[in-house]
Protein backbone atom coordinates (compact mmCIF):
# COMPACT_ATOMS: atom_id res chain seq x y z
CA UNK A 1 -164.10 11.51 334.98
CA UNK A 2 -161.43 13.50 337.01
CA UNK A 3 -161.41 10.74 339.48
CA UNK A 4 -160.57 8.32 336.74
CA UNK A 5 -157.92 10.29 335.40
CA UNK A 6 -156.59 10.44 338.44
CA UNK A 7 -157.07 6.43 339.25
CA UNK A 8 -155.34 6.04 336.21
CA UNK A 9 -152.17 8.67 336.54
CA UNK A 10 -151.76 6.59 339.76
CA UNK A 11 -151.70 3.22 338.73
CA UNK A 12 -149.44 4.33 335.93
CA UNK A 13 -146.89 5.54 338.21
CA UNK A 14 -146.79 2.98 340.80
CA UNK A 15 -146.75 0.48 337.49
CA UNK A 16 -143.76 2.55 336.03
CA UNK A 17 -142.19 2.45 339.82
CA UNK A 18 -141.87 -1.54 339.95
CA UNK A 19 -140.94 -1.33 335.63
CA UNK A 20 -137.47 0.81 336.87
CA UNK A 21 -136.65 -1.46 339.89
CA UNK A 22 -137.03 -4.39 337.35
CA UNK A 23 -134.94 -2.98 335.34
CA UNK A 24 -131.97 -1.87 337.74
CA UNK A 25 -132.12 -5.22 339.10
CA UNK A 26 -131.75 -6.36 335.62
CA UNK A 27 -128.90 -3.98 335.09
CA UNK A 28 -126.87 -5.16 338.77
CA UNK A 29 -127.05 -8.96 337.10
CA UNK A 30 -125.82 -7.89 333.46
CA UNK A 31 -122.74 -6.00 335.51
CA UNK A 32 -121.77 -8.21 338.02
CA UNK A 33 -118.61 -9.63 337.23
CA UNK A 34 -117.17 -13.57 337.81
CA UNK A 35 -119.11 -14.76 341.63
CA UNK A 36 -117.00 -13.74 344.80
CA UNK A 37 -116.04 -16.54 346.88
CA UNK A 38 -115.51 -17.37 350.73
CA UNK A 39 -112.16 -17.69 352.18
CA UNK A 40 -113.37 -20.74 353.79
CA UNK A 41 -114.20 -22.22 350.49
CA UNK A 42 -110.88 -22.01 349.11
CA UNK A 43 -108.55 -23.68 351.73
CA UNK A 44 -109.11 -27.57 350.53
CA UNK A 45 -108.08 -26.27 347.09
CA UNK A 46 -105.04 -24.38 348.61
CA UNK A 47 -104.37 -27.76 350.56
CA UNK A 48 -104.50 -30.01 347.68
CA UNK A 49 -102.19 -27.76 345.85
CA UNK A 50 -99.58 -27.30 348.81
CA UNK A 51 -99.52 -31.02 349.44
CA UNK A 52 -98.87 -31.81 345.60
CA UNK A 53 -95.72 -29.55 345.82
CA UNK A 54 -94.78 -30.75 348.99
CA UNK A 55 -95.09 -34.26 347.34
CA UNK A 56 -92.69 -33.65 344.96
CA UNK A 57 -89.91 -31.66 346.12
CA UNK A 58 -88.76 -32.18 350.23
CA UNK A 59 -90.02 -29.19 352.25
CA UNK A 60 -86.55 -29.23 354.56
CA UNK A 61 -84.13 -29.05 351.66
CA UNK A 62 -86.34 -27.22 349.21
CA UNK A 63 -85.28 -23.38 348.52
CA UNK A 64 -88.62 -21.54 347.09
CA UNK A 65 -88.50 -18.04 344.94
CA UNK A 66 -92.83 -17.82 344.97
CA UNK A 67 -94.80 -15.27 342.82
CA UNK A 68 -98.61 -15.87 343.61
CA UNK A 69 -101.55 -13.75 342.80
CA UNK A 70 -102.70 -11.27 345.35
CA UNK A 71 -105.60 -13.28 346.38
CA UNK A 72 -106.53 -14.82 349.33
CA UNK A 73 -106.02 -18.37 347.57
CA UNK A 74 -102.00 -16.89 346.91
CA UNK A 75 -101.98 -15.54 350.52
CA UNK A 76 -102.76 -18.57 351.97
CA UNK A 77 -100.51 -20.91 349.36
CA UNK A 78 -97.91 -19.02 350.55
CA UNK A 79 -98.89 -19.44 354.04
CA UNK A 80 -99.45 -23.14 353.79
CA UNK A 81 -95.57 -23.89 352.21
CA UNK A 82 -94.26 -21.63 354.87
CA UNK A 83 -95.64 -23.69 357.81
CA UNK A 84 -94.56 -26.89 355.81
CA UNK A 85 -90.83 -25.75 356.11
CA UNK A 86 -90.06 -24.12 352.65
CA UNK A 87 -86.92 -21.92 352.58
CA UNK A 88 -87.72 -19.15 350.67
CA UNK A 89 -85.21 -16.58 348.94
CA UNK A 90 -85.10 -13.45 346.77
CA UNK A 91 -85.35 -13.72 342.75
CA UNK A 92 -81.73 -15.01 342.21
CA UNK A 93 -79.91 -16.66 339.30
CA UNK A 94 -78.37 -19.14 341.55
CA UNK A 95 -79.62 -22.53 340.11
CA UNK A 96 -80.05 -23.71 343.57
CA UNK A 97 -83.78 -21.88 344.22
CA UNK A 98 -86.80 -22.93 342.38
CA UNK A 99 -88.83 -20.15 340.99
CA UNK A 100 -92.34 -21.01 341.36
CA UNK A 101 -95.23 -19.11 339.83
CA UNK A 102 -98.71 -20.29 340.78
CA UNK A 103 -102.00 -18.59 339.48
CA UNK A 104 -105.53 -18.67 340.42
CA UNK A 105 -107.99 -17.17 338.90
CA UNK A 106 -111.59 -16.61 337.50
CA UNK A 107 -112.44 -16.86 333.92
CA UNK A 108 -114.10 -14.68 332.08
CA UNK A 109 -117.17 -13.80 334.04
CA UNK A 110 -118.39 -17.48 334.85
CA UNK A 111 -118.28 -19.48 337.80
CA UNK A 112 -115.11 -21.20 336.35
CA UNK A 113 -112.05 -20.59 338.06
CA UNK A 114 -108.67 -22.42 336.84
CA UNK A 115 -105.40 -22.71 339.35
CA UNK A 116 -101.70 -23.42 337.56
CA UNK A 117 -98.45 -24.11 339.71
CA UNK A 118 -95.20 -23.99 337.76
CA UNK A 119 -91.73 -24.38 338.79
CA UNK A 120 -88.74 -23.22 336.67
CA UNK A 121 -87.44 -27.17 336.51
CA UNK A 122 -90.51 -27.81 334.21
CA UNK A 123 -92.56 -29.67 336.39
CA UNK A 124 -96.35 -28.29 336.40
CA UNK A 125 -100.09 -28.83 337.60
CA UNK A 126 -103.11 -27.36 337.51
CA UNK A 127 -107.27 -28.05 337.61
CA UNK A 128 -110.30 -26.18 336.65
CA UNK A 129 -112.69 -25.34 339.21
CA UNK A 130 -116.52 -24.56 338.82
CA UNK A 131 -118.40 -22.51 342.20
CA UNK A 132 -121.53 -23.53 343.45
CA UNK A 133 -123.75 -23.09 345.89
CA UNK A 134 -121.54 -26.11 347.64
CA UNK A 135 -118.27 -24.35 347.01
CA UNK A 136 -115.78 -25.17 344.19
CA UNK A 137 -115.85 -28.18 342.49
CA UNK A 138 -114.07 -29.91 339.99
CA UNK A 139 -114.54 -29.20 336.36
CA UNK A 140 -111.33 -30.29 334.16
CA UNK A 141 -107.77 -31.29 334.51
CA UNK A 142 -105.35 -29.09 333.25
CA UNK A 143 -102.09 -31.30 331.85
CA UNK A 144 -99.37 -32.01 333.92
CA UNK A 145 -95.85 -31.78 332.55
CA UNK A 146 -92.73 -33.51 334.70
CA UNK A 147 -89.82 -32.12 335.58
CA UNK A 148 -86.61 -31.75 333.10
CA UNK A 149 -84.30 -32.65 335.97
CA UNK A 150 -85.89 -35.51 338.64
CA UNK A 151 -84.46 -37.88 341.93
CA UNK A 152 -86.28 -41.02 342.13
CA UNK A 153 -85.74 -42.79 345.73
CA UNK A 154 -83.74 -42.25 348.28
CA UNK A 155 -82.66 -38.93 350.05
CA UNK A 156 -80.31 -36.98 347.46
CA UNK A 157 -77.51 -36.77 350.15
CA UNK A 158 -76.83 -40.29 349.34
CA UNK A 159 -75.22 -40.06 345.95
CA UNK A 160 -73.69 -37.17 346.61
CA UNK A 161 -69.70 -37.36 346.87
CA UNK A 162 -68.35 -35.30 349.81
CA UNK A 163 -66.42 -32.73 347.95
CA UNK A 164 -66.90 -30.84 344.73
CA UNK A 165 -65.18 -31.68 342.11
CA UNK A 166 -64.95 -29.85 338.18
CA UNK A 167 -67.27 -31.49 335.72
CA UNK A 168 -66.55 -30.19 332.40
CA UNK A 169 -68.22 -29.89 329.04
CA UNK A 170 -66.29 -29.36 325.58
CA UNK A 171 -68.34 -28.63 322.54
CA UNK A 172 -69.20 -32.02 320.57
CA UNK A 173 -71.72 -34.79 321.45
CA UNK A 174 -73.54 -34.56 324.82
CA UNK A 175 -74.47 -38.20 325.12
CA UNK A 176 -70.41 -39.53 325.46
CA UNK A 177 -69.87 -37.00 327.38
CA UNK A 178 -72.45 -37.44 329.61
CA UNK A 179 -71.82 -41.40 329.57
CA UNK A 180 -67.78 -40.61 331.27
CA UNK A 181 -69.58 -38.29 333.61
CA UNK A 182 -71.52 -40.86 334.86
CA UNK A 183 -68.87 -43.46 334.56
CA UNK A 184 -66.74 -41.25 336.92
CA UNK A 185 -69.08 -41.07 339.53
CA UNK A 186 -69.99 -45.04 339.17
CA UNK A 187 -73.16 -43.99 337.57
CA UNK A 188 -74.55 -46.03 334.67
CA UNK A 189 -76.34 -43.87 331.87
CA UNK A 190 -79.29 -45.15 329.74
CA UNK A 191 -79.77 -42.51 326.66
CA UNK A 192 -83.40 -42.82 325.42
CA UNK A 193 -83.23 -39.84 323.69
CA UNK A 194 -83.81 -40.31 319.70
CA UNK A 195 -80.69 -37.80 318.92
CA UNK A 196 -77.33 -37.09 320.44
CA UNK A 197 -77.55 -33.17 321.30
CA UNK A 198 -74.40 -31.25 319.84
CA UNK A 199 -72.65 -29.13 322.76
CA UNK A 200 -71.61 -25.31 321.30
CA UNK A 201 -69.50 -23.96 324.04
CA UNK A 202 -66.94 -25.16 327.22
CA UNK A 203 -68.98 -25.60 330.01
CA UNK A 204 -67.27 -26.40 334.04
CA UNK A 205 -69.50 -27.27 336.78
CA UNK A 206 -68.07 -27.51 340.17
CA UNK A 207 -70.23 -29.42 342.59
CA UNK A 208 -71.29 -32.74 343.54
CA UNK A 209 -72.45 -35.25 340.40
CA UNK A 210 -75.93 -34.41 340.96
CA UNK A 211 -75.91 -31.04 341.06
CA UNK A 212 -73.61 -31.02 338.04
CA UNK A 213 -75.98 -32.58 336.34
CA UNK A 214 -78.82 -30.49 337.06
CA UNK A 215 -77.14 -27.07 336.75
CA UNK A 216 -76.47 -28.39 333.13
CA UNK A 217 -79.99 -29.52 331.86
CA UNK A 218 -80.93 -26.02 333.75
CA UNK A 219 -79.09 -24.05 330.87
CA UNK A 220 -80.24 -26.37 328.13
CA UNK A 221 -83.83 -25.80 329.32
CA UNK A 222 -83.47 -22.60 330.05
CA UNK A 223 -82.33 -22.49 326.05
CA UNK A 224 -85.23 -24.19 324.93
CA UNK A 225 -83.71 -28.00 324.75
CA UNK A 226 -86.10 -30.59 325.18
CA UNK A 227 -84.33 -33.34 327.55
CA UNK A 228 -85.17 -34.52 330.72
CA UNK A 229 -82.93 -36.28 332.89
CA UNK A 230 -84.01 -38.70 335.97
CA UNK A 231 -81.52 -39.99 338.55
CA UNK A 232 -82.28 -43.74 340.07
CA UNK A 233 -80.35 -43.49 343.43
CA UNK A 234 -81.21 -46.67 344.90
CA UNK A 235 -79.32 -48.44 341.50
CA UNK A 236 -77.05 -45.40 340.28
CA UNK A 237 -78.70 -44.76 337.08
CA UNK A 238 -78.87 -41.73 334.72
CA UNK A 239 -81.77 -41.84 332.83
CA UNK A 240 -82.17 -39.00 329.08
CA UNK A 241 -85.25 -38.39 327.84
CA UNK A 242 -86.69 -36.25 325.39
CA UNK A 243 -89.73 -34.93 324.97
C-alpha cells in the first residue's frame, strides 16, 4: 500500500509538472504582443514607398522636413530618400519645404501592419500589410489623395519667368483674379470648380508665377479650402479643381 501511495504522489507531481509548463506556455502566447519582424523583410516595402515619393516630386529640387517613426522601417525611409538626393531642412514655415510625415506600424496585436506617407501639399499613400511566414504581404489599399498644388510635364524651371515679380490678391472673387494672373504670365486658366471662392484679406506674393500660385493654395489649404490647382507646362494651362 505505501508503495502505491507513493507510485501515485509521484505520478501526480510529474503530471502537475507538465500541467504548469502548459500553462506558462499558454500564458507567453496570450502576452505576446503584434509578431516582430526582420529588418531584411522590410526593405522592399521601404523601397516601394521611397520610389513612390521619388515618383512624384524630383529628388534634386525637392526640399524634405521628414518625421518617421523610430523604427527600423523609418530609419531606413529616411535612409533611402537621403541616398536618392533629398534636401532636407529643419521644421520651417517657409512654403518652400515639404513636411512629410510617414507612419508604419502594427495594429492592434495581429500580424497586420499599415504604412501612411503624407506630405503637407495633400498628396498621400499608404497600404496594409499582413506578416507571414514569407514576410509581409499585401492585405488592402489605403486611399490615395492628390496633391492641392501639382506640375504636370516638363521641368518647372521652364515656366518660370527670370525675376520675381508682386502677384497680388484683393478681397473679392478668386476665380477673376486668378484668370488676370494667369493672363499676365500668358497662362490660360480653366476653372472647374462648382463655386467662385470669396477672397477676405490683401494678399502679395513675390516670386515667379508658379510659386505664386502655390504659396497661395498653401494658405487656403492650410485654412481648410478645398481646391486643387494643376499646372500644364508643356501648353501653359492653369487647371481649379475642387474636391
Amino acid at each position: 500500500m505505501r508503495s502505491l501511495i507513493v507510485l501515485l504522489m509521484l505520478v501526480l507531481t510529474a503530471t502537475g509538472c507538465t500541467g504548469l509548463k502548459t500553462m506558462t506556455r499558454q500564458v507567453e502566447v496570450v502576452e505576446q504582443t503584434s509578431p516582430m519582424y526582420e529588418e531584411h523583410e522590410i526593405e522592399p516595402l521601404v523601397e516601394s514607398a521611397a520610389l513612390k515619393v521619388a515618383a512624384h516630386y524630383p529628388p534634386g529640387r525637392t526640399v524634405l522636413h521628414l518625421t518617421v517613426s523610430d523604427n527600423p522601417f523609418g530609419w531606413k525611409f529616411d535612409a533611402n530618400l537621403r541616398g536618392q538626393g533629398f534636401q532636407f531642412s529643419p521644421k520651417t514655415t517657409d512654403p518652400n519645404v515639404l513636411n512629410m510625415n510617414v507612419i508604419f506600424d502594427s495594429i492592434g496585436n495581429s500580424t497586420l501592419y499599415y504604412m501612411h506617407v503624407g506630405s503637407s501639399d495633400g498628396w498621400s499613400f499608404g497600404q496594409v500589410y499582413n506578416l507571414t511566414f514569407e514576410g509581409f504581404e499585401k492585405a488592402g489599399l489605403i486611399t490615395q489623395t492628390p496633391a492641392f498644388f501639382e506640375f504636370v510635364g516638363g521641368d518647372a524651371e521652364q515656366v518660370e519667368s527670370p525675376l520675381n515679380e508682386n502677384w497680388s490678391i484683393v478681397p473679392g472673387g478668386l476665380r477673376d483674379q486668378l484668370k488676370r494672373w494667369a493672363a499676365r504670365a500668358e497662362y490660360q486658366l480653366v476653372w472647374k470648380a462648382v463655386h467662385d471662392f470669396q477672397m477676405q484679406a490683401h494678399a502679395t506674393f513675390r516670386d515667379t508665377f508658379p510659386r505664386a500660385v502655390k504659396r497661395l493654395f498653401s494658405r487656403m489649404h492650410a485654412s481648410g479650402n478645398s481646391l486643387r490647382v494643376t499646372i500644364y507646362q508643356a501648353n501653359k494651362v492653369i487647371e481649379v479643381c475642387e474636391d
